[in-house]
Protein backbone atom coordinates (compact mmCIF):
# COMPACT_ATOMS: atom_id res chain seq x y z
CA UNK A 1 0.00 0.00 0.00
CA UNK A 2 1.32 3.47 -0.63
CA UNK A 3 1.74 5.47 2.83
CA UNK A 4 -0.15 8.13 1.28
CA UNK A 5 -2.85 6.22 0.44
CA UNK A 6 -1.96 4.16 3.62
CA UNK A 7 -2.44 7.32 5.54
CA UNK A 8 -5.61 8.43 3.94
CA UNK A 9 -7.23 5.12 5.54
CA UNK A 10 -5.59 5.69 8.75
CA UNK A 11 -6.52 8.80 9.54
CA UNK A 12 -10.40 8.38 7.67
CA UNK A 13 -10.35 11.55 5.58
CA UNK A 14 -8.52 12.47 2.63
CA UNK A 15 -5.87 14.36 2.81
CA UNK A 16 -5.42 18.33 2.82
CA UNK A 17 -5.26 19.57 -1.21
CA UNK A 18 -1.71 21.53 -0.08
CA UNK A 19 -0.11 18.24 1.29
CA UNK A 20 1.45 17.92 -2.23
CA UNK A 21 3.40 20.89 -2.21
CA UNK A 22 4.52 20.62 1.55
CA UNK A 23 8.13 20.35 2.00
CA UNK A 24 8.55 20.08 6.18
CA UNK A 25 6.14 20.33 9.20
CA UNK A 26 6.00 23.70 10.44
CA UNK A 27 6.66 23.12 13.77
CA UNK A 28 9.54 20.59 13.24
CA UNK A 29 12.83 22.78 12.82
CA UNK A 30 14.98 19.42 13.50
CA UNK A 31 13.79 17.65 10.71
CA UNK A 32 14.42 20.58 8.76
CA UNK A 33 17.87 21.08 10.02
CA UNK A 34 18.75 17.62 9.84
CA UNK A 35 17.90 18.21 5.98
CA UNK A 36 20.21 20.96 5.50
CA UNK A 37 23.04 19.04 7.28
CA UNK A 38 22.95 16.05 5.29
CA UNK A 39 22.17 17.67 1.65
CA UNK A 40 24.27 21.13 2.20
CA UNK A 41 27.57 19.37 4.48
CA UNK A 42 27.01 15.68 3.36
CA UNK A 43 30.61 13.98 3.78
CA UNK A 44 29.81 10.99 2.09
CA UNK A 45 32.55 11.11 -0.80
CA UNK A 46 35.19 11.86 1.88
CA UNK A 47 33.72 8.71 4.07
CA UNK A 48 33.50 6.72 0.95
CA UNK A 49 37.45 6.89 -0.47
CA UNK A 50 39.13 6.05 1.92
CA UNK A 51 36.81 2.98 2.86
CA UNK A 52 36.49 1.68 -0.40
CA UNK A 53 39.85 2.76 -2.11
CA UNK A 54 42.24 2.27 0.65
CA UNK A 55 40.69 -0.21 2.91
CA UNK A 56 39.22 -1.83 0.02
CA UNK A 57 36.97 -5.64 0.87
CA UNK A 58 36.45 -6.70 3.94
CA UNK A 59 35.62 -10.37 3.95
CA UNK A 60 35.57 -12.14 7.45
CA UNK A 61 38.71 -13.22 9.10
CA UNK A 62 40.97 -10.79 6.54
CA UNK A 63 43.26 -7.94 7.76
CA UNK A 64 40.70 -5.65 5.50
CA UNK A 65 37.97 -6.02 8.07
CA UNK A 66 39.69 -5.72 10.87
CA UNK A 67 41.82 -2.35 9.71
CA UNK A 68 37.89 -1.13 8.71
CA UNK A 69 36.98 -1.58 12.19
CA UNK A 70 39.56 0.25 13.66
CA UNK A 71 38.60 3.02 10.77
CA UNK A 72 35.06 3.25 12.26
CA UNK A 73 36.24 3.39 15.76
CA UNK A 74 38.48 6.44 14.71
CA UNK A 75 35.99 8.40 12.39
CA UNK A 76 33.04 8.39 15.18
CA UNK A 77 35.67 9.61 18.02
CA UNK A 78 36.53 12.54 15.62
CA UNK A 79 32.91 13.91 15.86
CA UNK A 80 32.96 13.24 19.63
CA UNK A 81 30.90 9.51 19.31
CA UNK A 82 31.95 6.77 21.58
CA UNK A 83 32.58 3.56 19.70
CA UNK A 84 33.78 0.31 20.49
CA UNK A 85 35.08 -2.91 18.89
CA UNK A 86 33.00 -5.69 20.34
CA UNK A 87 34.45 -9.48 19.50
CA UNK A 88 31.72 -12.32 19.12
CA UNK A 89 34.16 -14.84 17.74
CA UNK A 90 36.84 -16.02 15.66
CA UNK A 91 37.07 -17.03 11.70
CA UNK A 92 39.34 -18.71 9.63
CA UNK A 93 42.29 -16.13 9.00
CA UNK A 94 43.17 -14.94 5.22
CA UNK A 95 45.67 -12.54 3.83
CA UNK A 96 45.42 -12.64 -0.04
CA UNK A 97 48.46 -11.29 -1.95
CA UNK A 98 48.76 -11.37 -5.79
CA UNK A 99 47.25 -14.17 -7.88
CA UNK A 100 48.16 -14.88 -11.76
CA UNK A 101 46.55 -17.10 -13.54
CA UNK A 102 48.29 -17.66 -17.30
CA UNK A 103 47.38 -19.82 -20.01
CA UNK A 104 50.37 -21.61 -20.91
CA UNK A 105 49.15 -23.68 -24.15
CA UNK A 106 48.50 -24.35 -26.71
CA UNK A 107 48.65 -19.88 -26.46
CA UNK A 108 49.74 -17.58 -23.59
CA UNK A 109 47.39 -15.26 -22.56
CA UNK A 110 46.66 -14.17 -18.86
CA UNK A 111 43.37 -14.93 -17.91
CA UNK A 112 40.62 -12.70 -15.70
CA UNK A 113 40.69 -15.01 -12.36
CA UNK A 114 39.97 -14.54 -8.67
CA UNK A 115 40.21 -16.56 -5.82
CA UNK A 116 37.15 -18.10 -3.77
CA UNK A 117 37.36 -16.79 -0.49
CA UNK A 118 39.78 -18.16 2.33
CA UNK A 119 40.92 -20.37 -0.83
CA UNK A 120 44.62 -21.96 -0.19
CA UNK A 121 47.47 -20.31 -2.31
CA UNK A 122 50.22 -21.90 -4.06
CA UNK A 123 54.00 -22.20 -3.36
CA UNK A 124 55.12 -20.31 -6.08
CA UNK A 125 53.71 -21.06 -9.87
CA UNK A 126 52.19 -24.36 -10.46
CA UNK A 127 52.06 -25.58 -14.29
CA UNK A 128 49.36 -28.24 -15.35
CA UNK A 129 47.43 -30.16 -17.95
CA UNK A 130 43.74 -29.37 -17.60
CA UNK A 131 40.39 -31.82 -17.47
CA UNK A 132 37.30 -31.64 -17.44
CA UNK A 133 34.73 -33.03 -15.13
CA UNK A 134 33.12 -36.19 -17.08
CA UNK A 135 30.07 -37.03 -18.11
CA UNK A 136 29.74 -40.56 -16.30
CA UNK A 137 26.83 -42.76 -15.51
CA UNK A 138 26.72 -43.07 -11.73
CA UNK A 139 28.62 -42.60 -9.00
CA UNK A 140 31.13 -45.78 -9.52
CA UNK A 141 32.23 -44.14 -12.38
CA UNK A 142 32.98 -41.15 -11.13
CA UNK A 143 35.09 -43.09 -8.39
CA UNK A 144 36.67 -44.60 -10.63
CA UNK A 145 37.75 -41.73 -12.71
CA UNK A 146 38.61 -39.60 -9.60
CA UNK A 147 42.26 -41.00 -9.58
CA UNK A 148 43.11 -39.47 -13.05
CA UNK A 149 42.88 -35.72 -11.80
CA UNK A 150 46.04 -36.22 -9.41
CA UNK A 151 48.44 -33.48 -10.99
CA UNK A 152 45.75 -31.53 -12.71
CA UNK A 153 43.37 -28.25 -12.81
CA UNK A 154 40.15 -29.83 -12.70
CA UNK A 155 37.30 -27.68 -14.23
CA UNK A 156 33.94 -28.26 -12.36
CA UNK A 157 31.36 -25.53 -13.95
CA UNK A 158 29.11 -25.44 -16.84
CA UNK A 159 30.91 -23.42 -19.92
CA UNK A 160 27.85 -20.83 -21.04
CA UNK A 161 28.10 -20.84 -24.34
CA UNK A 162 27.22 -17.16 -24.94
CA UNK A 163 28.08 -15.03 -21.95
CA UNK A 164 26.26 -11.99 -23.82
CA UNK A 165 23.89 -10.92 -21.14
CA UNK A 166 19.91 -11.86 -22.35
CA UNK A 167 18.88 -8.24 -23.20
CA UNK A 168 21.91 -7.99 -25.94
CA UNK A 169 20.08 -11.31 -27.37
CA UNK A 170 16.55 -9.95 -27.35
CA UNK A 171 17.72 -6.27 -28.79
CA UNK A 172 19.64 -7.56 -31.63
CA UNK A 173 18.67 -11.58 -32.25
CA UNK A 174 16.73 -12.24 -34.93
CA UNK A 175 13.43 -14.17 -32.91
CA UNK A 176 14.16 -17.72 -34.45
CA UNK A 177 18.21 -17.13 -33.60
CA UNK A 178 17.33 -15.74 -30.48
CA UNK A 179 14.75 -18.87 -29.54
CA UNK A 180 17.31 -21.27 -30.41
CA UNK A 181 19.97 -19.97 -28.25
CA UNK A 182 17.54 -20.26 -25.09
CA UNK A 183 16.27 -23.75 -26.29
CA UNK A 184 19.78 -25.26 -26.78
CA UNK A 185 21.15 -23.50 -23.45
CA UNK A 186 18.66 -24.76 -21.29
CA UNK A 187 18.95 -28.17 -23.07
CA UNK A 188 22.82 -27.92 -22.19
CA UNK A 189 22.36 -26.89 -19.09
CA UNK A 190 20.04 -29.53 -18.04
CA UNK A 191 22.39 -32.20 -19.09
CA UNK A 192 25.70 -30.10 -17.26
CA UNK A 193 23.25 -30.53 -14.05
CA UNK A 194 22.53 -34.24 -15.14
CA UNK A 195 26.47 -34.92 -15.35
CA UNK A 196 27.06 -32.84 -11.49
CA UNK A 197 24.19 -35.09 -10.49
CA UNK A 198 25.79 -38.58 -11.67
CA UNK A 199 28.94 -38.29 -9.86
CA UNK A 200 26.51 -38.72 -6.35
CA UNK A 201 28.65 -35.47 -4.22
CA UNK A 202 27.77 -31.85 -4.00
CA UNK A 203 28.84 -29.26 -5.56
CA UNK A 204 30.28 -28.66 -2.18
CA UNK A 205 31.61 -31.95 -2.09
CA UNK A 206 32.89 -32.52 -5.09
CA UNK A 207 35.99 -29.98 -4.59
CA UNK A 208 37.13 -31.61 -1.27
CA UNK A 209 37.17 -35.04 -3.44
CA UNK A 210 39.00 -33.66 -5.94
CA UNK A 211 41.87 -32.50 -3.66
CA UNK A 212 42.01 -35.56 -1.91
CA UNK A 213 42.28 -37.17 -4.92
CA UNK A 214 45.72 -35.01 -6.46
CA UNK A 215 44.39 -32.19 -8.12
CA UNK A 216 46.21 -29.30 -7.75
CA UNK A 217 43.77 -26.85 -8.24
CA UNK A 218 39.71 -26.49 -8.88
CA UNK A 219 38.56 -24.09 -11.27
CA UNK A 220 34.91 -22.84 -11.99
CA UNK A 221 32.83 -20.09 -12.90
CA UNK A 222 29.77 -18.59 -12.01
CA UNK A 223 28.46 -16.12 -14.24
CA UNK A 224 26.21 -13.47 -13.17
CA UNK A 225 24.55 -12.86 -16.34
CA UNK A 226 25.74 -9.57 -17.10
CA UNK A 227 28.70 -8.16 -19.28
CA UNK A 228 32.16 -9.11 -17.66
CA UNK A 229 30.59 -10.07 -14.10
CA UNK A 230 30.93 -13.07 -11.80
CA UNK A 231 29.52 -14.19 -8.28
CA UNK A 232 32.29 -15.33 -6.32
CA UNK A 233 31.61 -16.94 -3.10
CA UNK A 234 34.05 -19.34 -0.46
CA UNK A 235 36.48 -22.05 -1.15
CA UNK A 236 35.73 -25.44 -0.45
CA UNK A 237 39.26 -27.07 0.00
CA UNK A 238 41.82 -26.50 2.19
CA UNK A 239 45.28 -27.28 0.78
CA UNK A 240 44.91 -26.67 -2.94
CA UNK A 241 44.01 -23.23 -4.87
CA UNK A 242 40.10 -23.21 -5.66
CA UNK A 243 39.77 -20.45 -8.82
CA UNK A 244 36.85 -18.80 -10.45
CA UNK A 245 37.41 -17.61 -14.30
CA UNK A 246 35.70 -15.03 -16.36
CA UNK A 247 32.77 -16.40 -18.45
CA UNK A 248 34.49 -15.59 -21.29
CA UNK A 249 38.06 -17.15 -20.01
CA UNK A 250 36.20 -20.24 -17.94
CA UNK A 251 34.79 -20.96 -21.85
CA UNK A 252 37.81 -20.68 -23.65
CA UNK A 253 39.85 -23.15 -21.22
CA UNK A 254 36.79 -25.53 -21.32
CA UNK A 255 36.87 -25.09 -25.45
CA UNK A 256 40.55 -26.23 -25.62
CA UNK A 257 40.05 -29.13 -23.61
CA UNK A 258 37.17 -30.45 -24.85
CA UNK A 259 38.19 -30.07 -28.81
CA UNK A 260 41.60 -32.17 -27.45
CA UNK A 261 43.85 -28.88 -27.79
CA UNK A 262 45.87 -29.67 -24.44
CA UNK A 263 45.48 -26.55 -22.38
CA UNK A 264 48.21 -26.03 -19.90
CA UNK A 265 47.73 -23.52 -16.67
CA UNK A 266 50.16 -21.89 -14.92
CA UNK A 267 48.60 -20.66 -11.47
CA UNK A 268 50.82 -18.53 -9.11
CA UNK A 269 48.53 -17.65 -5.86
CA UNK A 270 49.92 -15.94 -2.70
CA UNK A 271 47.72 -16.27 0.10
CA UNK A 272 48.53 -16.49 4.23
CA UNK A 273 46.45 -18.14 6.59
CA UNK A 274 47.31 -17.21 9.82
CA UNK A 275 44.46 -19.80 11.74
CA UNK A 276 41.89 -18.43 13.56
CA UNK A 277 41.48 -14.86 14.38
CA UNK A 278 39.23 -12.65 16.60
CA UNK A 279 36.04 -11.18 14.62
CA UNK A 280 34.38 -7.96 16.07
CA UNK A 281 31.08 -5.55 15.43
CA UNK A 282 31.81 -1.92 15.69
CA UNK A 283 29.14 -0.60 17.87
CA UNK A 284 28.73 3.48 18.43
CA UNK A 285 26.32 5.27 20.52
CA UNK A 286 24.75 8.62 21.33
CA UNK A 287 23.76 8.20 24.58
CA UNK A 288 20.01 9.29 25.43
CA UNK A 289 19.04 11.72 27.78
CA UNK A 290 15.86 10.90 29.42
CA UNK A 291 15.53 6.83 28.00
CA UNK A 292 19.00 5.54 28.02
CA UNK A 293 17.99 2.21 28.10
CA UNK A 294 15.74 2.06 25.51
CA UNK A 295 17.35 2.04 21.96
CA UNK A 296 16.97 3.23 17.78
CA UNK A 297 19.15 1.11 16.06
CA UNK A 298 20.78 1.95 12.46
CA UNK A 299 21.93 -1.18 11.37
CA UNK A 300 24.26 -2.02 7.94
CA UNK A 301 26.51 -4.81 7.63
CA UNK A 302 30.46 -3.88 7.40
CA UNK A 303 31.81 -7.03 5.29
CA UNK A 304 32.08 -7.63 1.99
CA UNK A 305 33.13 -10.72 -0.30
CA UNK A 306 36.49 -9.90 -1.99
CA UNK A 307 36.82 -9.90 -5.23
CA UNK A 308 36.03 -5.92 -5.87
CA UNK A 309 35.70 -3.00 -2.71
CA UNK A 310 32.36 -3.71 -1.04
CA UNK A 311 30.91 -0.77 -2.36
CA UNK A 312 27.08 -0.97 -2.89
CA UNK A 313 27.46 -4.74 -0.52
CA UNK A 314 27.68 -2.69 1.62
CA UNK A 315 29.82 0.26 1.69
CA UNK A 316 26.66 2.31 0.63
CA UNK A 317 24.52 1.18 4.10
CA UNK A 318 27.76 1.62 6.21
CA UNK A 319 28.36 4.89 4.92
CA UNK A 320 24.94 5.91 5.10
CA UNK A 321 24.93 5.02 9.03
CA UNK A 322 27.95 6.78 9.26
CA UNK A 323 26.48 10.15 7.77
CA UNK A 324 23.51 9.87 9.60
CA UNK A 325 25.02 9.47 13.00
CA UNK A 326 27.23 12.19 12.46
CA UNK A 327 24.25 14.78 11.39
CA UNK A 328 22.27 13.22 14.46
CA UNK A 329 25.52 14.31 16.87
CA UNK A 330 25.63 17.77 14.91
CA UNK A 331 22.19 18.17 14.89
CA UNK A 332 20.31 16.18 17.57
CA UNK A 333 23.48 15.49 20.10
CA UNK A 334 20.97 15.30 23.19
CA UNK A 335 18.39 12.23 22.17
CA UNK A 336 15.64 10.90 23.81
CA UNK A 337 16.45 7.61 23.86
CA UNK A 338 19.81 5.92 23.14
CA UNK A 339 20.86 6.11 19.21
CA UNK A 340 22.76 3.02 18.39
CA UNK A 341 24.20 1.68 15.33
CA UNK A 342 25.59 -1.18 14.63
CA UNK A 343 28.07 -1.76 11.84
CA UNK A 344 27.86 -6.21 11.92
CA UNK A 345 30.53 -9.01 10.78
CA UNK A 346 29.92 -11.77 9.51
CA UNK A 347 26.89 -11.20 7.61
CA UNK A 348 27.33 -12.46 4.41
CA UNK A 349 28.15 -16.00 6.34
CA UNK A 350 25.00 -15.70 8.12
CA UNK A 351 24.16 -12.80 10.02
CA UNK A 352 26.46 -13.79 12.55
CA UNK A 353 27.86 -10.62 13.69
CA UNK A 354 24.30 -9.52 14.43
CA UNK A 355 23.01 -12.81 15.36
CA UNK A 356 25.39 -12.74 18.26
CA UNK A 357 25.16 -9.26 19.30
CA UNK A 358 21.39 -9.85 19.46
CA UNK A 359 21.96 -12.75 21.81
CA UNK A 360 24.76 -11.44 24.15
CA UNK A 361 22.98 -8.19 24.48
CA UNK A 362 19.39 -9.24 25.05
CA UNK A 363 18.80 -5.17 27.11
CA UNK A 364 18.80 -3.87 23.51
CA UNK A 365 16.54 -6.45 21.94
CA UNK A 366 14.01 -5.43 25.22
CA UNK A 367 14.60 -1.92 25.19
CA UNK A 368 14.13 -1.35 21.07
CA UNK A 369 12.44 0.71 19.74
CA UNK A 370 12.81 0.57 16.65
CA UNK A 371 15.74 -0.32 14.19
CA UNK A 372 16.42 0.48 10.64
CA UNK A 373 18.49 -1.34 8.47
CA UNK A 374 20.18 -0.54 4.92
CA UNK A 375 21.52 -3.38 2.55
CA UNK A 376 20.54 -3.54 -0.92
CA UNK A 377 22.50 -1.41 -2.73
CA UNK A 378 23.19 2.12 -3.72
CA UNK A 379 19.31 3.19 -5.10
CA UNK A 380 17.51 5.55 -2.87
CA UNK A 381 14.67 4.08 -0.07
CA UNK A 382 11.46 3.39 -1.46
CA UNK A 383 9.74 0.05 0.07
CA UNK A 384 8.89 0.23 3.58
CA UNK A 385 7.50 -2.84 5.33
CA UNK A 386 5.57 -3.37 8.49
CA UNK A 387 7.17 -6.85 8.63
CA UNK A 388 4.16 -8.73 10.40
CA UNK A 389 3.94 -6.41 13.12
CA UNK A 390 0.64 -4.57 13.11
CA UNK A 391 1.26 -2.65 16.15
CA UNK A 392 3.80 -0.95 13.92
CA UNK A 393 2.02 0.37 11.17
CA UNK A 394 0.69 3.67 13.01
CA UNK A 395 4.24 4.57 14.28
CA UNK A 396 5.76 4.16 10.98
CA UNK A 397 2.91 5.48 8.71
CA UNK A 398 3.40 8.60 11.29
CA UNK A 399 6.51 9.03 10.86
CA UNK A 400 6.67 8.73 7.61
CA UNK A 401 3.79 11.21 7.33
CA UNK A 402 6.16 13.84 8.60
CA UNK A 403 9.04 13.55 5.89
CA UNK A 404 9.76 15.98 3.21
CA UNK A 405 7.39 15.46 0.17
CA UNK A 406 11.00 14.57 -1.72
CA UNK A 407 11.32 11.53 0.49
CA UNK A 408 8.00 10.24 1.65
CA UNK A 409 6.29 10.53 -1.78
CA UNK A 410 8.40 7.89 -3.18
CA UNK A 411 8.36 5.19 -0.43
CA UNK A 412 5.31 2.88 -0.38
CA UNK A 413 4.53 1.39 2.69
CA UNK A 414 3.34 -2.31 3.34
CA UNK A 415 1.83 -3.33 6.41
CA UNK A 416 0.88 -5.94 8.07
CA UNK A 417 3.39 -7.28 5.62
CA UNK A 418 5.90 -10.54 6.67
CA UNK A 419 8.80 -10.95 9.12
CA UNK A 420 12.17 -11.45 7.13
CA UNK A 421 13.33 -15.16 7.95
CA UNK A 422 16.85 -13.85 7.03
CA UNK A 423 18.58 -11.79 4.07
CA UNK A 424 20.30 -8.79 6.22
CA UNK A 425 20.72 -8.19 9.79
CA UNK A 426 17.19 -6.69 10.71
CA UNK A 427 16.33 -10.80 10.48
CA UNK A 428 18.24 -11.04 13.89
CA UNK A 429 16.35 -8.65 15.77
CA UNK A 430 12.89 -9.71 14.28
CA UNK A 431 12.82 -13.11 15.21
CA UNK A 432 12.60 -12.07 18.82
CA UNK A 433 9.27 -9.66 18.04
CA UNK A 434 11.22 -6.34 18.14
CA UNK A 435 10.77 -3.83 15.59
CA UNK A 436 13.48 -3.93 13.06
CA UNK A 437 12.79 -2.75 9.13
CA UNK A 438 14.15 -2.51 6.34
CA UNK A 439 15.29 0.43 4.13
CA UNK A 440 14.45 -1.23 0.81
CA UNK A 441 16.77 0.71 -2.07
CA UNK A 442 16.01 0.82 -6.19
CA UNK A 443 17.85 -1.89 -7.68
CA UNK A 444 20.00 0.39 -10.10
CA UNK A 445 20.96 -3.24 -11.39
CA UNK A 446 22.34 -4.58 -7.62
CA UNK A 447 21.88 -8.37 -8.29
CA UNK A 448 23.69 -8.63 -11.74
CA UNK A 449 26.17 -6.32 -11.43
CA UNK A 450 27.31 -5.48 -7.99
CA UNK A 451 26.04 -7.86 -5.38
CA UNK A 452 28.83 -10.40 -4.50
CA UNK A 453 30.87 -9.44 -7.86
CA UNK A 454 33.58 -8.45 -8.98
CA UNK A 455 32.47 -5.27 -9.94
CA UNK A 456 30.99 -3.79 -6.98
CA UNK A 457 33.71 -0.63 -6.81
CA UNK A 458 33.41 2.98 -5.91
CA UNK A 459 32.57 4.04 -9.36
CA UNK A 460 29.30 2.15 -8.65
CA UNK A 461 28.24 4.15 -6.08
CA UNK A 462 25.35 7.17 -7.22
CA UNK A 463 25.55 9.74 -4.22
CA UNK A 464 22.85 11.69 -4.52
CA UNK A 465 20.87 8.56 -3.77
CA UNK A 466 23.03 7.75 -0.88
CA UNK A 467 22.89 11.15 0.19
CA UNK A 468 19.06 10.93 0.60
CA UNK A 469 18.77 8.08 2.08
CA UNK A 470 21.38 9.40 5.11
CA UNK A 471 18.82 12.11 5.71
CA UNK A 472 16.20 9.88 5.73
CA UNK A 473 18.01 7.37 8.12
CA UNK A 474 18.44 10.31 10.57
CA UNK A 475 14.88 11.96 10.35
CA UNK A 476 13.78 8.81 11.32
CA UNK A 477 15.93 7.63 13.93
CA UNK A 478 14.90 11.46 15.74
CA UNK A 479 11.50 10.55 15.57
CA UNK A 480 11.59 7.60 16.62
CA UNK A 481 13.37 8.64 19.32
CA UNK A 482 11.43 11.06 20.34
CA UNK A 483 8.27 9.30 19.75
CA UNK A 484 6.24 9.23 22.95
CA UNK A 485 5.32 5.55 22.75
CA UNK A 486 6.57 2.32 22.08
CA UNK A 487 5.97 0.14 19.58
CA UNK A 488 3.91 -2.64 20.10
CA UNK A 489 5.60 -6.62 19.65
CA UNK A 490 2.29 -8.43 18.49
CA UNK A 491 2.91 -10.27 15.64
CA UNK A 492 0.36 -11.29 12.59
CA UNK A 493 -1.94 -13.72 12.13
CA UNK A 494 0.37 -15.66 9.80
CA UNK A 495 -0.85 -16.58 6.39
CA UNK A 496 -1.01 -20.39 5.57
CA UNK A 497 1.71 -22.51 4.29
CA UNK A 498 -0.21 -23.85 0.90
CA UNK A 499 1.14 -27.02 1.00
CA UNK A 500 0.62 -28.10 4.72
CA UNK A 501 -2.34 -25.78 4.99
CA UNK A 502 -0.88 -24.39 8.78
CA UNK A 503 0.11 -21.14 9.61
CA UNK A 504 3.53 -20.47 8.76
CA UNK A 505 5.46 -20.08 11.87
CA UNK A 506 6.77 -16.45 13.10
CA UNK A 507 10.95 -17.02 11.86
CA UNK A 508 12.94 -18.56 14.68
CA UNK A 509 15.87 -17.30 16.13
CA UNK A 510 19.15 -18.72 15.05
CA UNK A 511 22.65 -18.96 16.71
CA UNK A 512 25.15 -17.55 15.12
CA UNK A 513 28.13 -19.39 14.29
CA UNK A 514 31.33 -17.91 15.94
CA UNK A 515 33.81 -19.49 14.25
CA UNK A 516 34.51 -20.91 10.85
CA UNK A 517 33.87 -24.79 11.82
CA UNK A 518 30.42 -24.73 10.91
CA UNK A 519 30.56 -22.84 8.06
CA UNK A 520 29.52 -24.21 4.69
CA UNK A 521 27.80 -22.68 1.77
């Protein structure tokens, strides 16, 4: 529902004919000033470089991540904000250096590659014959075979065989050319899954077999369907390199091998792994002044995957927490109730940072008020969701209500709506009944191009959107802390599972994992 429709309802009369041209509330000076801080002074581009050019990723367990902490710690104490590095766990260590990855035969060219994350290295260059996974009949073929990759790259993905993105096809195709290309790639695809399926393992499995079995390296690819972009995730094996190609360069390697043309590979991959390591969440705080203990939380997660900088996944919610806790302390330094934000580890393994702060800090989880998290990219806010608490809808349609017409015009509101079972850190705070929501951003292309690629870089980011949605973060965490209620924790009436016919059940709380042991994905 749109909140302006939304608030039509809620209110029972429709509203005023100047509510369209209405910037501010009259008697709200805050909001207005918070405005003018964060769209006159914003310091985004000066939080943003040195995050994402100089600290750079941030995956779990890596010396990026922990030197970004620190970073945090140090910005908020230059505008006066007490901050802290809290440890939940440990992770698995990882200190990537340089990685080359040459094609030695039957040409030399050097190859687009990246490492999966807390992959193995090599001792200095390693030169082998490539295979290909094959196309047996069950699994005591593939048990049989497994002895033949011992000295070899093994390559375990399916090789597209156009990595044009789908839109090039339907702009320029000719409809019978453009129908056969989907036809046969589905057909090929099928029968790559049928092959992965024969050889009775996991895709998970299947690179721990191959290691134990010789292979001195795994190579794959996963293709994200857009031009020159991959998803790259974690490694699977723990003593051998596990690589992810380019589309383009995954296809040409498979090519040669498959048309008998004896591809060689030279892989040279420098990598430390130090064991386990201490993990931390970098918590900051403007105390409040008449309810200390109860708390607005602005929630983004601080890791990234590797491959690029972590800049829309999510360098554009950290900043935007960072901008809008610095206008709050120039603006607002004297809150109601305690303005927290959490900047969470860990996520992309499982919302683990959060998960655990949750758990070890169960005062916050009672005393929220409300908590607002960013994580989808670098578009501006515009979905707004109630997330199965009803109780909520008349706070946040409020609030709301009170934004600039630039802001709330474009944000459509959804209530009851359902409680996230997971995706981004609000999930950890939800599953106990407590009112956390999510910022919801335009896509400006997030899943193909920037989320978990290799592309997700500073040049990415669009500031005016981010810009926007730091003023927004701080209007609402001001009225929400000053808001002279609390929100009420009564969830839904769940709708029914279709297949069971029960109520689905309100999401369950899950413990986070605190070190890498149970990790698999």
């Amino acid at each position: 529902m749109h909140i302006l429709l939304y608030l039509c309802l809620l209110l029972g009369h429709f509203l005023p004919a100047g509510l369209a041209a209405q910037t501010f509330p009259a008697d709200d000076p805050v909001l207005r000033r918070i405005w003018s801080e964060g769209m006159e002074r914003s310091q985004l581009r000066a939080l943003a470089q040195p995050l994402l050019d100089s600290i750079g990723p941030r995956l779990t367990g890596s010396p990026g991540l922990r030197a970004g902490n620190d970073w945090l710690v140090q910005r908020y104490a230059g505008w006066g904000i007490s901050a802290r590095n809290e440890q939940y766990g440990t992770w698995r260590g990882w200190e990537p250096g340089y990685l080359h990855v040459d094609l030695m035969s039957p040409r030399v060219r050097t190859l687009d590659a990246w490492l999966r994350g807390w992959s193995p290295g090599t001792r200095g260059p390693v030169v082998a014959d490539v295979v290909i996974l094959p196309d047996v009949r069950n699994q005591e073929q593939f048990r049989a075979w497994l002895p033949s990759v011992r000295g070899k790259y093994v390559l375990i993905s399916f090789p597209q065989p156009t990595c044009r993105p789908a839109e090039d096809w339907q702009q320029w195709a000719l409809p019978a050319d453009l129908e056969r290309m989907r036809t046969e790639r589905a057909a090929e695809l099928e029968a790559w899954n049928r092959r992965l399926s024969n050889t009775g393992v996991t895709i998970q499995q299947l690179p721990v077999l191959l290691e134990e079995a010789g292979a001195r390296g795994v190579i794959g690819n996963r293709w994200s369907e857009g031009w020159g972009v991959e998803k790259v995730f974690n490694a699977h094996t723990r003593r051998v390199p596990q690589v992810e190609l380019s589309c383009e360069d995954y296809g040409l390697l498979y090519r040669l091998q498959e048309n008998n043309q004896r591809p060689t590979l030279r892989v040279d991959a420098q990598v430390e792994l130090p064991g386990d390591v201490p993990v931390f969440n970098t918590i900051a705080e403007i105390r409040g002044t008449e309810l200390p203990d109860e708390y607005v939380v602005l929630s983004a997660h601080f890791d990234s995957w590797h491959t690029a900088s972590g800049a829309t996944d999510n360098g554009t919610g950290t900043i935007t927490m960072l901008e809008a806790m610095r206008i709050l302390k120039t603006v607002y330094p004297r809150p109601k109730r305690t303005i927290l934000v959490g900047h969470w580890a860990g996520e992309e393994q499982g919302l683990n940072g959060s998960r655990a702060f949750a758990k070890d800090h169960p005062e916050v989880v009672r005393g929220l008020q409300a908590l607002f998290n960013q994580d989808n990219g670098t578009g501006r806010v515009v979905n707004l969701s109630a997330q199965g608490l009803p109780g909520a809808a008349p706070f946040l349609a409020s609030w709301l209500s009170r934004l600039p017409t630039e802001l709330a015009e474009e944000i459509r509101f959804t209530t009851p709506g359902v409680p996230a079972t997971g995706g981004s850190d609000y999930a950890s705070f939800l599953c106990y009944s407590a009112p956390a929501f999510s910022l919801s951003s335009l896509s400006w292309n997030y899943s193909i191009y920037t989320w978990h690629t290799n592309l997700d870089t500073f040049d990415k980011v669009v500031f005016s959107e981010v810009q926007r949605n730091a003023a927004l973060t701080a209007m609402l965490a001001y009225l929400a802390s000053e808001e002279p209620r609390r929100i009420p924790r009564e969830q839904r009436a769940m709708p029914t599972n279709a297949q069971t016919g029960q109520p689905i059940p309100w999401p369950a709380c899950v413990e986070p994992l605190r070190d890498f042991s149970g990790y698999r994905r």
